[in-house]
Protein backbone atom coordinates (compact mmCIF):
# COMPACT_ATOMS: atom_id res chain seq x y z
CA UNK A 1 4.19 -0.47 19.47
CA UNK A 2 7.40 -0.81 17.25
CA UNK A 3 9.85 1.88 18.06
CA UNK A 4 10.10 3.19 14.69
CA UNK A 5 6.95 2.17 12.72
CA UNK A 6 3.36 2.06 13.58
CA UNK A 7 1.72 -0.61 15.60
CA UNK A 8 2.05 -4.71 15.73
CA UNK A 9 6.09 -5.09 15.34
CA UNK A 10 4.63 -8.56 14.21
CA UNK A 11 2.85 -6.85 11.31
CA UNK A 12 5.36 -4.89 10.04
CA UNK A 13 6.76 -5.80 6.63
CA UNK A 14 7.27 -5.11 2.80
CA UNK A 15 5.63 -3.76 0.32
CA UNK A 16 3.27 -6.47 -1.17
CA UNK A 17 4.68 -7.33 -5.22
CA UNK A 18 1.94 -5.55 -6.79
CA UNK A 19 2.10 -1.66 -4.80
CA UNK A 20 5.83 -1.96 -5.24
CA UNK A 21 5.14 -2.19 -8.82
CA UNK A 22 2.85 0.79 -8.64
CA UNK A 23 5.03 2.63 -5.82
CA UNK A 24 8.24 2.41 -8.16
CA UNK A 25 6.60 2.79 -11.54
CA UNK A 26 4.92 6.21 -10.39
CA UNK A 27 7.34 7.37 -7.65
CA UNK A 28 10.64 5.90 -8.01
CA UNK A 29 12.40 4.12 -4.88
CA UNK A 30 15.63 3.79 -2.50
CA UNK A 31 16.12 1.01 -0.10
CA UNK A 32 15.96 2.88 3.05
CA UNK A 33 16.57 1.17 6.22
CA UNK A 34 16.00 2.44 10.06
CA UNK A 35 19.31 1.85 12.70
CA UNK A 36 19.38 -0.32 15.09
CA UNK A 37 17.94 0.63 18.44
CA UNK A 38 20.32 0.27 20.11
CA UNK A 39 21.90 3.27 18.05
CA UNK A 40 19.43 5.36 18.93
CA UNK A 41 20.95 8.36 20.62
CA UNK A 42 19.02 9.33 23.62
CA UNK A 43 19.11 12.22 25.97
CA UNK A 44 21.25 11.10 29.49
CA UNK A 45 19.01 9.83 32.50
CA UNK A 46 17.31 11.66 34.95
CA UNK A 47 19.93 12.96 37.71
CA UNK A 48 20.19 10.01 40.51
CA UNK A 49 19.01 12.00 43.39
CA UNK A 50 15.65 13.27 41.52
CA UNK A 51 15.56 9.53 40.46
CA UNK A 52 15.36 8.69 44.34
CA UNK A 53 12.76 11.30 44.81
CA UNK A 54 10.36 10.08 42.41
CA UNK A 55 10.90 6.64 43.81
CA UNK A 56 9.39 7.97 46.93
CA UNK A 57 6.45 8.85 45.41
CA UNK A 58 5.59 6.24 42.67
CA UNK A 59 7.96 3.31 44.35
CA UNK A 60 11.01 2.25 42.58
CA UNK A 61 9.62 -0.47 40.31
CA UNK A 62 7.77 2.42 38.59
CA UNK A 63 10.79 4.74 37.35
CA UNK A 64 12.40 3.48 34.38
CA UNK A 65 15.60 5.17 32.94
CA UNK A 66 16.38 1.52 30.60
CA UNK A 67 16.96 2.68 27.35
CA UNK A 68 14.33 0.53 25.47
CA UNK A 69 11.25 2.08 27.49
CA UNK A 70 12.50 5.35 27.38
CA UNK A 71 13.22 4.80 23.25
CA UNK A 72 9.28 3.34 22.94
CA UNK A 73 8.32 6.76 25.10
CA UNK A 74 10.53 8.97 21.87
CA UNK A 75 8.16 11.32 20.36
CA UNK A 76 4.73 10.04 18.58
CA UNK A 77 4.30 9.00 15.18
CA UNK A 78 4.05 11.28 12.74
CA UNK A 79 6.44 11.09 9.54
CA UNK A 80 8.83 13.31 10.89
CA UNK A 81 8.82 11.90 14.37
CA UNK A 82 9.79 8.26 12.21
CA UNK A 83 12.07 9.93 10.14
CA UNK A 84 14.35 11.17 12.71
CA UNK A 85 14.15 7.69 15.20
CA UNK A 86 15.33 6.18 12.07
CA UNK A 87 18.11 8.00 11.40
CA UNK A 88 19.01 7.47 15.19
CA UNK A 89 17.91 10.62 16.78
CA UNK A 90 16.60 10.11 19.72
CA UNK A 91 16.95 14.03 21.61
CA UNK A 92 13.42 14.60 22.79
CA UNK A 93 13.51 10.94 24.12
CA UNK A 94 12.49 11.57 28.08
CA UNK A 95 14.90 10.81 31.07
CA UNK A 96 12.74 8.89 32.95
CA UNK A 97 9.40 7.32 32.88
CA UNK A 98 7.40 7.12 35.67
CA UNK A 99 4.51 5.12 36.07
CA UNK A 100 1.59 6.37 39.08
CA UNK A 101 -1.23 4.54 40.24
CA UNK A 102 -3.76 6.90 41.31
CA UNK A 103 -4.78 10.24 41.18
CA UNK A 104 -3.18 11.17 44.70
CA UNK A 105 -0.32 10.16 43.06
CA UNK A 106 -0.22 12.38 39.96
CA UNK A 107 -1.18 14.98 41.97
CA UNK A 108 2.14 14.13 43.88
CA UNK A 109 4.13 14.02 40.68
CA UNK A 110 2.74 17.50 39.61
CA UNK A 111 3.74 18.97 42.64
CA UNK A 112 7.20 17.40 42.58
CA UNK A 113 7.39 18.92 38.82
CA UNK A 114 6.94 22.06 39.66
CA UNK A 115 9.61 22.66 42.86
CA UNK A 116 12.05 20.53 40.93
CA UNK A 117 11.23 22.39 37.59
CA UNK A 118 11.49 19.14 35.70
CA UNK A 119 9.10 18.92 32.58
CA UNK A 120 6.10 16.69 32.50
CA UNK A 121 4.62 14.67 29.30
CA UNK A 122 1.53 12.76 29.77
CA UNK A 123 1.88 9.75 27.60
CA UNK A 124 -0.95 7.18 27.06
CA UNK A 125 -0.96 5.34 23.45
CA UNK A 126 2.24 7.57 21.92
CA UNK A 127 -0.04 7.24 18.60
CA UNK A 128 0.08 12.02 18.22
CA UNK A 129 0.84 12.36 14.80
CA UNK A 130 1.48 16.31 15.71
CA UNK A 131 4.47 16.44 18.07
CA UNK A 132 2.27 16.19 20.80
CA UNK A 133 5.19 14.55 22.73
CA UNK A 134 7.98 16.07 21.78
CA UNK A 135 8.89 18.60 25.24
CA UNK A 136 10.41 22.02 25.37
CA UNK A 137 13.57 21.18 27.40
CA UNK A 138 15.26 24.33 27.20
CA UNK A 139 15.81 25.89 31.29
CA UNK A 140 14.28 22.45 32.67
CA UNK A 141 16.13 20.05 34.90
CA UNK A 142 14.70 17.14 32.70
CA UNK A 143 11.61 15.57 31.19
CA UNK A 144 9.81 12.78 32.27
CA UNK A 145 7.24 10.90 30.63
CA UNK A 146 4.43 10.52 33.09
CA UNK A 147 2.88 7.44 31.71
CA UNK A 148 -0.45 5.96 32.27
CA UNK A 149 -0.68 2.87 31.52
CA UNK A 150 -1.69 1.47 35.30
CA UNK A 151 -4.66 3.43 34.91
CA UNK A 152 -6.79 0.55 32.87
CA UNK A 153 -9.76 0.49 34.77
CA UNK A 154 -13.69 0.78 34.36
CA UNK A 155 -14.84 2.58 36.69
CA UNK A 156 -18.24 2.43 36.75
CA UNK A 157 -21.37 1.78 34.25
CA UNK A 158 -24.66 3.98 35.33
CA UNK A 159 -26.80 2.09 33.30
CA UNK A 160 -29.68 4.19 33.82
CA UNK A 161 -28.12 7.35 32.34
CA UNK A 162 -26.02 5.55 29.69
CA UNK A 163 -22.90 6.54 31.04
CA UNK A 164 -19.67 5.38 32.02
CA UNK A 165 -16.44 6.39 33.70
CA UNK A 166 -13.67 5.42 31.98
CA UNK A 167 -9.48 5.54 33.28
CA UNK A 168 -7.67 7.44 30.96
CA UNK A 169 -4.51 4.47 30.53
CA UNK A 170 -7.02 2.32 28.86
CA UNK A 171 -6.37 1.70 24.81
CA UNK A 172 -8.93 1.94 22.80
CA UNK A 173 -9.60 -2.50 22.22
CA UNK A 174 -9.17 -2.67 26.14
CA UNK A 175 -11.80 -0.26 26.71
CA UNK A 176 -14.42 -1.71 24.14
CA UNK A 177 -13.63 -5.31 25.69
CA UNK A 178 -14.64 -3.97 29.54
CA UNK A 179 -17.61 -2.19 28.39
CA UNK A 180 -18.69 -5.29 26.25
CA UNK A 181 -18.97 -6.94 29.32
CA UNK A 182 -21.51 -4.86 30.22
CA UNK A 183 -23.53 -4.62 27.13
CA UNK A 184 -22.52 -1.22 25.91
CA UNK A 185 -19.95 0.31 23.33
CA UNK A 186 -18.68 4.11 22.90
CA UNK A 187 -19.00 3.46 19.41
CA UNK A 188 -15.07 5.67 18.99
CA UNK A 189 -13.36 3.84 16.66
CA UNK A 190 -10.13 6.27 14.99
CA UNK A 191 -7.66 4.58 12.81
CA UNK A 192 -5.27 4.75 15.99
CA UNK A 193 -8.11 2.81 17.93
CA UNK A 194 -5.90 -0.03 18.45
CA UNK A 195 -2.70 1.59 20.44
CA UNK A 196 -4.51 5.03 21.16
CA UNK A 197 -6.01 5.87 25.18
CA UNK A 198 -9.20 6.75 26.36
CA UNK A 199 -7.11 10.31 27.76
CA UNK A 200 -5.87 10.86 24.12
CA UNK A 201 -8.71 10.60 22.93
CA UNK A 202 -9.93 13.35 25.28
CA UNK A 203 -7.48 15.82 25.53
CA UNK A 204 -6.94 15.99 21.34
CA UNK A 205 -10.97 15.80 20.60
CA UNK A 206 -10.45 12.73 18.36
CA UNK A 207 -13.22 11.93 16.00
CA UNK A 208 -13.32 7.96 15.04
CA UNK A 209 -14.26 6.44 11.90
CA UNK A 210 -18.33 6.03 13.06
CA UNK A 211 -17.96 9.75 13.95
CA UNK A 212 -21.56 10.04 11.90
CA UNK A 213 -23.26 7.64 14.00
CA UNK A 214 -21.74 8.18 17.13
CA UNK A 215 -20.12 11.71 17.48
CA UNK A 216 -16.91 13.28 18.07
CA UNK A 217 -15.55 11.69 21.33
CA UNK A 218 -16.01 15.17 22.61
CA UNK A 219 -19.36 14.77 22.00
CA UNK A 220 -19.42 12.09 24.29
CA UNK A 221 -17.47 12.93 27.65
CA UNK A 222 -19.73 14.25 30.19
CA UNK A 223 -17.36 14.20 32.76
CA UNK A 224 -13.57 14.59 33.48
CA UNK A 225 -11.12 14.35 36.81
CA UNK A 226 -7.57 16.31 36.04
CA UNK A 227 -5.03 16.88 38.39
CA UNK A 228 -3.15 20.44 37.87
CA UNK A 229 -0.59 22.05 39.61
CA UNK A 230 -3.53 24.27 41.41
CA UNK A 231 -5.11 21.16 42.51
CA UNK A 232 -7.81 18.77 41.68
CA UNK A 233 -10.35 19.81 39.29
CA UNK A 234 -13.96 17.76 38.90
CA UNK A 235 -16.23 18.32 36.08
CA UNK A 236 -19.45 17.01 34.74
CA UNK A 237 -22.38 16.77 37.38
CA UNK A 238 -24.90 16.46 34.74
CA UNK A 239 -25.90 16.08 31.33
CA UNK A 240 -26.15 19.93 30.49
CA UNK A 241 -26.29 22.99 32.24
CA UNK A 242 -25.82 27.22 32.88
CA UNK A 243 -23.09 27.60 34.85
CA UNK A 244 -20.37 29.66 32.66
CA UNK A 245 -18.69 28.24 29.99
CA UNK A 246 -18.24 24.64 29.64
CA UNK A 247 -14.78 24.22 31.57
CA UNK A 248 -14.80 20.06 29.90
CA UNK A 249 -14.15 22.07 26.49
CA UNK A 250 -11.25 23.19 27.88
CA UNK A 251 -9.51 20.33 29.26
CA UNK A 252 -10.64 18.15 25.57
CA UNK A 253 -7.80 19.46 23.12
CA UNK A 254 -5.75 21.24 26.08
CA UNK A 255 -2.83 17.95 25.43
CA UNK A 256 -2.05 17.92 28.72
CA UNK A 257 -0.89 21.37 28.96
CA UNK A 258 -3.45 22.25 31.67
CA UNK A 259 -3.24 18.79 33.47
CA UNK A 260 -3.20 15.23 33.91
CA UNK A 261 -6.71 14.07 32.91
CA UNK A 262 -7.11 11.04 35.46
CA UNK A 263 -11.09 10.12 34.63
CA UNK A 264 -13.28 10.53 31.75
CA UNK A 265 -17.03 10.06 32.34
CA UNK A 266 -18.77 8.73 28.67
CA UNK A 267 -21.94 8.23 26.84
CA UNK A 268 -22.21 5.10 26.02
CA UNK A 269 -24.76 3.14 23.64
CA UNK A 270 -26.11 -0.61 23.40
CA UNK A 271 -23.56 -2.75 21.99
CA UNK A 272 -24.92 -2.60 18.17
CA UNK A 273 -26.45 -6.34 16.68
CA UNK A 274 -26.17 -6.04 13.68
CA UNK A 275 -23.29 -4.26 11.74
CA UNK A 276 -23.32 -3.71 8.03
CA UNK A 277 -21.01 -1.99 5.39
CA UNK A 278 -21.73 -1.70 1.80
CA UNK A 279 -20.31 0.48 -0.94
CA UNK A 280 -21.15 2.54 -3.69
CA UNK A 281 -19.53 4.83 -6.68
CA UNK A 282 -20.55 8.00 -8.18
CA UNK A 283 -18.95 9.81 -10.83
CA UNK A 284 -16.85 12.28 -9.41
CA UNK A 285 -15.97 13.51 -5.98
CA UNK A 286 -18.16 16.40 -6.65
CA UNK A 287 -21.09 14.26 -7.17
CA UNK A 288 -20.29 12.62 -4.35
CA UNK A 289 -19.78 15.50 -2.11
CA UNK A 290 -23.19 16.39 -2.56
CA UNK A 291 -24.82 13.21 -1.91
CA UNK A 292 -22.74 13.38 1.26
CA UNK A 293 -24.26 16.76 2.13
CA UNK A 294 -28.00 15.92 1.83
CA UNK A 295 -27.55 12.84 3.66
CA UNK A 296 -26.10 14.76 6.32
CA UNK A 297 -28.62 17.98 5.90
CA UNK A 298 -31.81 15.57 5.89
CA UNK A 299 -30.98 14.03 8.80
CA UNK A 300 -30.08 10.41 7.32
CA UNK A 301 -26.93 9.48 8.43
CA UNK A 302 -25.23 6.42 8.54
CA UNK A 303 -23.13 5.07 11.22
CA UNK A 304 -20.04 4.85 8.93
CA UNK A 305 -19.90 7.93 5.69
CA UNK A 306 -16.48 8.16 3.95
CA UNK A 307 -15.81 9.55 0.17
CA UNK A 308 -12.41 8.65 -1.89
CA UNK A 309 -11.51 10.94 -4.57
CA UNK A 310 -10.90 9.72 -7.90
CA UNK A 311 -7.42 9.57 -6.72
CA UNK A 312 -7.46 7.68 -3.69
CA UNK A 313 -10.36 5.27 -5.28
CA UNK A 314 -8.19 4.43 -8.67
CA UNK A 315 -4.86 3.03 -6.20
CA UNK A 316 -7.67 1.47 -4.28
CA UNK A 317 -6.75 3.31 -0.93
CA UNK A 318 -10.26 3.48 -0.29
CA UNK A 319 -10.11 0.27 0.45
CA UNK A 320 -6.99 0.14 3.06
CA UNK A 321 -6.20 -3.92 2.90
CA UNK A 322 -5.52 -3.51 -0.54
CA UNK A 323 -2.87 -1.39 -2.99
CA UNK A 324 -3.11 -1.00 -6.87
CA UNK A 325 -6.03 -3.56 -7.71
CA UNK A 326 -8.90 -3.05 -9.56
CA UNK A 327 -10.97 0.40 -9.35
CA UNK A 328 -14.28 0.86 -10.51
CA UNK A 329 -13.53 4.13 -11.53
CA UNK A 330 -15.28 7.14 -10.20
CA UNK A 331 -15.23 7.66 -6.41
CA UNK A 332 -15.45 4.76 -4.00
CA UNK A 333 -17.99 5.92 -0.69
CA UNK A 334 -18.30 3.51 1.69
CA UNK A 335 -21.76 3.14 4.11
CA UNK A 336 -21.90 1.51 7.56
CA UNK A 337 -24.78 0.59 9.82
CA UNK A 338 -25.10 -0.32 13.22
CA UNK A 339 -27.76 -1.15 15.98
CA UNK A 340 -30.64 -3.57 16.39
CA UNK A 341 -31.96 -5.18 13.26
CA UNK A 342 -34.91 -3.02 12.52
CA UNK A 343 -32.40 0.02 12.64
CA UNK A 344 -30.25 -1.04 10.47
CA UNK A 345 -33.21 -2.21 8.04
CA UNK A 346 -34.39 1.15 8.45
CA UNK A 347 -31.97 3.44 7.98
CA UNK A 348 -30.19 1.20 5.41
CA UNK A 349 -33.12 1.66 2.91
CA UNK A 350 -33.63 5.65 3.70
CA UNK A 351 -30.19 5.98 2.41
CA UNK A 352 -30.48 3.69 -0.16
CA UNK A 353 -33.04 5.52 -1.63
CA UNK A 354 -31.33 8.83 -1.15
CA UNK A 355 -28.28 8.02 -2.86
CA UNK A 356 -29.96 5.97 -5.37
CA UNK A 357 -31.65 9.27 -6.18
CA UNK A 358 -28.24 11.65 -6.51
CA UNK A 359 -26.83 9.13 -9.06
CA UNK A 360 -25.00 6.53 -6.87
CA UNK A 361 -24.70 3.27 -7.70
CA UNK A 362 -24.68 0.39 -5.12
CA UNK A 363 -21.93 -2.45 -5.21
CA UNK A 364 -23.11 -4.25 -2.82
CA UNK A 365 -21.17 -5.66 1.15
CA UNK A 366 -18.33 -7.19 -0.61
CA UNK A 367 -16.17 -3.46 -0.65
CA UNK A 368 -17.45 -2.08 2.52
CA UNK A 369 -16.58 -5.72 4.54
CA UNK A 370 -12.92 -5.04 2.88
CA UNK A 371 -12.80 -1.66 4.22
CA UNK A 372 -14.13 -2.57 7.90
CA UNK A 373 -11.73 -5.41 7.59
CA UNK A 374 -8.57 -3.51 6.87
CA UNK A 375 -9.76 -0.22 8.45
CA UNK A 376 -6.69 0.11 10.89
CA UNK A 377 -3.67 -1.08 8.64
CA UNK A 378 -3.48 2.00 7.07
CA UNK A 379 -0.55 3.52 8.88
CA UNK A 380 1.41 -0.52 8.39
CA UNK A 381 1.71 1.22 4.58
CA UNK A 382 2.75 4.57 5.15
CA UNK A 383 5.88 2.64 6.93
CA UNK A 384 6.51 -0.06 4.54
CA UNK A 385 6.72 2.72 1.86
CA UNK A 386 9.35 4.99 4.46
CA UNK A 387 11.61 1.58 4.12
CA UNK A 388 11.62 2.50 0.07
CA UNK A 389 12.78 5.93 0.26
CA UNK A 390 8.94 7.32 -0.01
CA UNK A 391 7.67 10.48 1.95
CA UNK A 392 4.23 9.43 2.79
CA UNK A 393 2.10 11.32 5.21
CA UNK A 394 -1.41 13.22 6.04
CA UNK A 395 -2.84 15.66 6.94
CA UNK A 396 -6.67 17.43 7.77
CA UNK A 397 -8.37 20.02 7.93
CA UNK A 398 -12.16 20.89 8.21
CA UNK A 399 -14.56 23.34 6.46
CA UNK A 400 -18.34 24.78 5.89
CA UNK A 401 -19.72 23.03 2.49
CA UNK A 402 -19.73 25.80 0.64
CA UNK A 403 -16.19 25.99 1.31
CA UNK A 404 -15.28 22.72 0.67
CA UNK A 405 -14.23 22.19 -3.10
CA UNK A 406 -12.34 25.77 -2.72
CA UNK A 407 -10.18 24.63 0.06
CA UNK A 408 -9.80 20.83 -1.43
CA UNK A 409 -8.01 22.25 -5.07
CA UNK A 410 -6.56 24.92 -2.84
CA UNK A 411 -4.43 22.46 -0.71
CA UNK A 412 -4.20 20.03 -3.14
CA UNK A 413 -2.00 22.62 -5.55
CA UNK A 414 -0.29 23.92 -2.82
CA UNK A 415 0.98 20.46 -2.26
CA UNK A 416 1.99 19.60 -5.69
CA UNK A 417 3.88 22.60 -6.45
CA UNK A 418 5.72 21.64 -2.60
CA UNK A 419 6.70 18.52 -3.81
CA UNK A 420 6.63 18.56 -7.77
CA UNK A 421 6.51 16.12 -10.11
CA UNK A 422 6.03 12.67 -9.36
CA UNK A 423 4.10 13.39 -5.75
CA UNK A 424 1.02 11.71 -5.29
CA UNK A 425 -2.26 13.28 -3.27
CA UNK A 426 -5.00 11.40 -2.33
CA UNK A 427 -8.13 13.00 -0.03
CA UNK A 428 -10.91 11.79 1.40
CA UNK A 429 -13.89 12.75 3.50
CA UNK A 430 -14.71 10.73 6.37
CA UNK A 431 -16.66 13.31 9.11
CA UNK A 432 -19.79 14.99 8.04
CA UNK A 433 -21.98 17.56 9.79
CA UNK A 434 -25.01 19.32 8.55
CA UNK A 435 -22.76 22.81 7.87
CA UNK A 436 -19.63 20.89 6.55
CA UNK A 437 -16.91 18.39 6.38
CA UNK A 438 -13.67 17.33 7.45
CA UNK A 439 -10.80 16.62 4.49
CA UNK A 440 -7.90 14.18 5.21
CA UNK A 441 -5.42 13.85 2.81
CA UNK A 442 -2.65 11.38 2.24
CA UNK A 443 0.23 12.34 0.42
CA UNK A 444 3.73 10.66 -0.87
CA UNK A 445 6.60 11.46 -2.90
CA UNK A 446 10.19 10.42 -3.61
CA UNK A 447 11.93 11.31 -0.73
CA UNK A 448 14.44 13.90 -1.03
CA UNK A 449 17.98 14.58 0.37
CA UNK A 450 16.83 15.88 3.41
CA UNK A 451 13.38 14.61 4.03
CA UNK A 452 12.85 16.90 7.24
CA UNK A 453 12.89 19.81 5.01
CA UNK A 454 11.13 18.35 2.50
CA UNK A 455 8.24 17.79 4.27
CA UNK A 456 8.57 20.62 6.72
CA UNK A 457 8.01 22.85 3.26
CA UNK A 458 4.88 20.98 1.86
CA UNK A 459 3.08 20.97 5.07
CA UNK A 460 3.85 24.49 5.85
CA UNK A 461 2.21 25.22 2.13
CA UNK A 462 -0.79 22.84 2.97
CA UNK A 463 -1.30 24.58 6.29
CA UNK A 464 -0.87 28.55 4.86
CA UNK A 465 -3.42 27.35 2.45
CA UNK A 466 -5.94 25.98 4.81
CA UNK A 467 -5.51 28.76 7.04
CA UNK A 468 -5.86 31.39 4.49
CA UNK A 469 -8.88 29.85 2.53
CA UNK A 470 -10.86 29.90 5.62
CA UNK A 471 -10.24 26.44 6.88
CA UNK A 472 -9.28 25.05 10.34
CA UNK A 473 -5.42 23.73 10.99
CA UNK A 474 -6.89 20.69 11.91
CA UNK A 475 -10.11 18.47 12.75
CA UNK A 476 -9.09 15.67 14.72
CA UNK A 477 -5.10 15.41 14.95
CA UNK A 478 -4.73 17.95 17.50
CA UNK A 479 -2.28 20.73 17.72
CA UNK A 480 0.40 19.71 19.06
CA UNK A 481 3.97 21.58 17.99
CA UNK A 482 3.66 20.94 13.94
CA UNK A 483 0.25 23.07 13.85
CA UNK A 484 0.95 25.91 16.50
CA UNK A 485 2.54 28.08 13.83
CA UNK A 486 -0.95 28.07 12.30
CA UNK A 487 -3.62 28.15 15.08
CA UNK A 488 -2.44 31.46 16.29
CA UNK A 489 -4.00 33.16 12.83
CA UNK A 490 -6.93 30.65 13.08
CA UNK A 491 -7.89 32.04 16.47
CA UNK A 492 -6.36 35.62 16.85
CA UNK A 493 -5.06 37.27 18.70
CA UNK A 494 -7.61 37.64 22.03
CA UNK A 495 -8.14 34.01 21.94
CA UNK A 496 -3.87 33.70 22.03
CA UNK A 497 -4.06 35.62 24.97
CA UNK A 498 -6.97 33.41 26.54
CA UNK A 499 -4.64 30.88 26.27
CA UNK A 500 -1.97 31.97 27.93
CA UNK A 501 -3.90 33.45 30.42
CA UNK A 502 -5.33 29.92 31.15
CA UNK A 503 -2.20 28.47 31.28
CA UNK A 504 -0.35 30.69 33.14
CA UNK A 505 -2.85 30.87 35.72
CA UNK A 506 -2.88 26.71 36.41
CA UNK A 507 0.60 25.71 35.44
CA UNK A 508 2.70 29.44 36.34
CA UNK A 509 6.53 27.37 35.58
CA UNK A 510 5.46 25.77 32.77
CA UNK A 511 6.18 22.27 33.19
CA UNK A 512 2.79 20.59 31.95
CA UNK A 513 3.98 19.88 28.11
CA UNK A 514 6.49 22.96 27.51
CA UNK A 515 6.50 23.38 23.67
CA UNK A 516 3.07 21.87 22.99
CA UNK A 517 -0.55 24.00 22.17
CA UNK A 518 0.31 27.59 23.11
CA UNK A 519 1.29 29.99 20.74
């Protein structure tokens, strides 16, 4: 990826003539410009002796010190994580990056960690919007970056029990092409889908865009191989079973602070025929909310459910390809469907008739092939608008339906009266179960003197108020270091001390990620 901006470098760019318009009408802007990379300040290189050692292990051709990998290895990509690259700060960059093979390898490199107290960072995609890869380097000898990108393989494909085994270096279009190949499809398709690794996806519990049709992609590993500093540990001999808690739940979200995940087994499903997106408006996002919750509490789902609010529908953000066109007022939802033909037919007109029947009214493809179209570029804007002097960023949270509206005008205020006038908040709903719903907002504002601060203070507010309205610090983004302030109220005290018992217990120094997940 671009070391200060999201994805493509190729597709990064201006604002388009028309959101400009919009951007500096309702916002005001600043020409803003990153450094050059080369004046990017990073941390010194990893001492030449320890440099030799890991040589040993990984062979010299796979430990890099050069100052652009280690820059593209700087943090992940959250607004703050940009912010500060741009202005040339480059301190949590690592001091090496070292590149394994195998398993016996990692293992190798853990073990070399930990008698050399140097901090580790698994790094697959960089795409952690939650300073997922930003160390603790305080009493370390260094950081590396232990990163995965020679593990690209499939495995396997049981195609009996619909599984497959997966390495965690591939990205998400890498993995999709291999199990093409072989007829099938995970069906996990995030906004970072493009840059972000089958291990991310795993140890944050990502949830992709056909999260209705397909599940959480926690839902779908059945099996994972992590290297620790205890040892090996293997998990996953079968689709369900007794023995003690689920130990896979607590590798999925651990963010490498319990180990190297080095396999993922998946459910997989036939690659779909037919794929179909349509969309429709209703009158308000309440209206819409509720035809959102039947759908999901009568067992009619769609492979692809998202809501705008009457915000993010009137700039046409519902719609990511596009910026300040036409709305059709109301709120913009947007319907997918994939499988075989029949399917499709089938579950297509059981919706249809459903939301038909709570008021909404049906646009037809043209909106919902837009949104499919454009559905990564989202994060191109939140860049383009950085290079303006605009604070754009977002954030999530998740909560029981009853809940919902409270927490949306809860964090919504909280924002506003952050930022103040002129600050724009958009939400949406994109992840629907049959006791509740996720909440992602988007949110951007004339960026201030010190932006840091600036948005330090309006996502502490948005995070107090999801906390305190009974809401979780985050659905799919992880934990990281921006949220762990929070998820030690949203779990309590015992389950702090679980934590730390867990992670004392398999990494005792505290190499594995210092800084990240435990309170």
């Amino acid at each position: 990826m671009h070391w200060s901006r999201w994805g493509d470098p190729a597709e990064a760019g201006p604002l388009a003539e028309s959101a400009f318009a919009l951007v500096d009408g309702f916002i005001g802007t600043s020409d803003t410009p990153a450094v050059d990379p080369a004046d990017v300040r990073l941390s010194e290189p990893l001492a030449a002796d320890l440099l030799a050692e890991l040589a040993e292990i990984v062979g010299p051709e796979h430990v890099l010190t050069d100052h652009d990998t280690r820059l593209h290895r700087t943090r992940g990509k959250s607004t703050p994580d940009m912010l500060k690259i741009r202005m040339g700060d480059g301190s949590d960059s690592p001091d090496a990056v070292v590149r394994p093979a195998d398993h016996d390898e990692v293992i190798a490199l853990i073990g070399w960690c930990v008698r050399r107290h140097v901090a580790l960072v698994p790094f697959g995609g960089g795409t952690s919007v939650v300073g997922g890869l930003a160390a603790e380097r305080d009493g370390f000898a260094g950081v590396i970056s232990l990163d995965l990108i020679r593990f690209d393989k499939l495995i396997e494909v049981d195609r009996t029990s619909m599984t497959a085994v997966l390495e965690p270096g591939l990205r998400g279009p890498a993995a999709e092409a291999l199990l093409g190949a072989e007829g099938v499809t995970l069906g996990h398709f995030p906004q970072s889908f493009e840059y972000a690794s089958i291990g991310g996806f795993a140890v944050t519990r990502s949830s992709g865009q056909s999260s209705a049709g397909y599940g959480r992609f926690d839902s779908l590993v059945v099996g994972l191989r992590v290297a620790t500093p205890l040892g090996t540990l293997e998990l996953g001999n079968s689709p369900a079973n007794a023995a003690g808690p689920d130990l896979r739940e607590l590798v999925m979200g651990s963010e490498g602070t319990f180990g190297v995940v080095t396999a993922v087994r998946v459910r997989v499903r036939p690659v779909p025929v037919v794929k179909t997106y349509e969309s429709w408006q209703f009158a308000g996002f309440a209206e819409g909310v509720t035809a959102m919750r039947t759908l999901a509490q009568s067992g009619v789902l769609p492979t692809v459910l998202r809501l705008s609010d009457e915000n993010e529908t009137a700039i046409n953000l519902a719609r990511p390809s596009e910026v300040g066109g036409e709305s059709a007022g109301g709120c913009l939802m947007i319907t997918g469907y994939e499988g075989t033909r029949a399917a499709v037919d089938a579950k297509r007109l059981a919706v249809t008739a459903l939301l038909t029947s709570l008021g909404g009214t049906a646009l037809g493809t043209e909106g919902g092939e837009a949104w499919a179209a454009g559905r990564f570029h989202g994060p191109y804007l939140r860049d383009s608008l950085l290079d303006v002097g605009v604070l754009a960023e977002t954030m999530e949270t998740v909560t029981f339906w009853s809940n919902l509206d409270h927490v949306y005008t809860s964090v919504k205020a909280a924002v506003t009266e952050s930022l103040g006038e002129g600050s724009l908040v958009l939400c949406h709903i994109s992840h629907v179960y049959e006791t509740g719903a996720s909440l992602y907002f988007t949110v951007a504002t004339k960026q201030a003197d010190d932006p840091l601060a600036q948005w330090a203070a309006a996502k502490a507010a948005a995070s107090a108020a999801m906390v305190r309205n009974g809401a979780s610090i985050t659905h799919h983004h992880a934990v990281g270091r921006d949220h762990k302030p929070w998820l030690a109220e949203e779990i309590g005290p015992v389950g702090v001390e679980m934590l730390r018992a867990v992670k004392q217990r398999l990494d005792p120094t505290g190499v594995l990620n210092p800084g990240v997940l435990i309170p």
